[in-house]
Protein backbone atom coordinates (compact mmCIF):
# COMPACT_ATOMS: atom_id res chain seq x y z
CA UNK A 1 0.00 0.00 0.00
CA UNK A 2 2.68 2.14 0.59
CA UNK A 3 4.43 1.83 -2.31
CA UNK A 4 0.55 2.44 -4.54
CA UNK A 5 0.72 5.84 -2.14
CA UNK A 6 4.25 7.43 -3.02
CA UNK A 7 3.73 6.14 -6.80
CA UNK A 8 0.55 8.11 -6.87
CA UNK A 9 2.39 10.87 -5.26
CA UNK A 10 5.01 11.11 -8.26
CA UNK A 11 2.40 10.97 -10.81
CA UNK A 12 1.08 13.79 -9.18
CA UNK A 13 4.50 15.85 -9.24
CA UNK A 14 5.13 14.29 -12.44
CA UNK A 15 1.70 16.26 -13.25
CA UNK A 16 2.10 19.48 -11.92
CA UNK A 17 5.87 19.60 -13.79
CA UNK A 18 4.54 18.60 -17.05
CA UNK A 19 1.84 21.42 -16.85
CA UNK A 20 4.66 24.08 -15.49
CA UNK A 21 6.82 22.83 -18.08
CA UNK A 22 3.88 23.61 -21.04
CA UNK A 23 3.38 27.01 -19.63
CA UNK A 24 6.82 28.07 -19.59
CA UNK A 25 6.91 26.62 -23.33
CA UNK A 26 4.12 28.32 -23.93
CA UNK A 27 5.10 31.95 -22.83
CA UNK A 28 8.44 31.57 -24.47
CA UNK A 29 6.29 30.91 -28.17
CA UNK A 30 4.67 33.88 -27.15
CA UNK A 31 7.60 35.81 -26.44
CA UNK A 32 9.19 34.12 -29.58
CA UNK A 33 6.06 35.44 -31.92
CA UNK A 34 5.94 39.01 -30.77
């Protein structure tokens, strides 16, 4: 169970870096295009 609860816990930070990741990516192709 333990293991199921820090594997759940890196998806989760795995997550929230992917989405922080896009929105850098994201203002940089805006910052690219202007």
């Amino acid at each position: 169970m333990k293991n199921w609860r820090i594997l759940r816990d890196y998806r989760r930070a795995a997550h929230t870096l992917t989405d922080a990741a896009s929105g850098i990516a994201n203002l940089h192709n805006i910052a690219l295009t202007r």
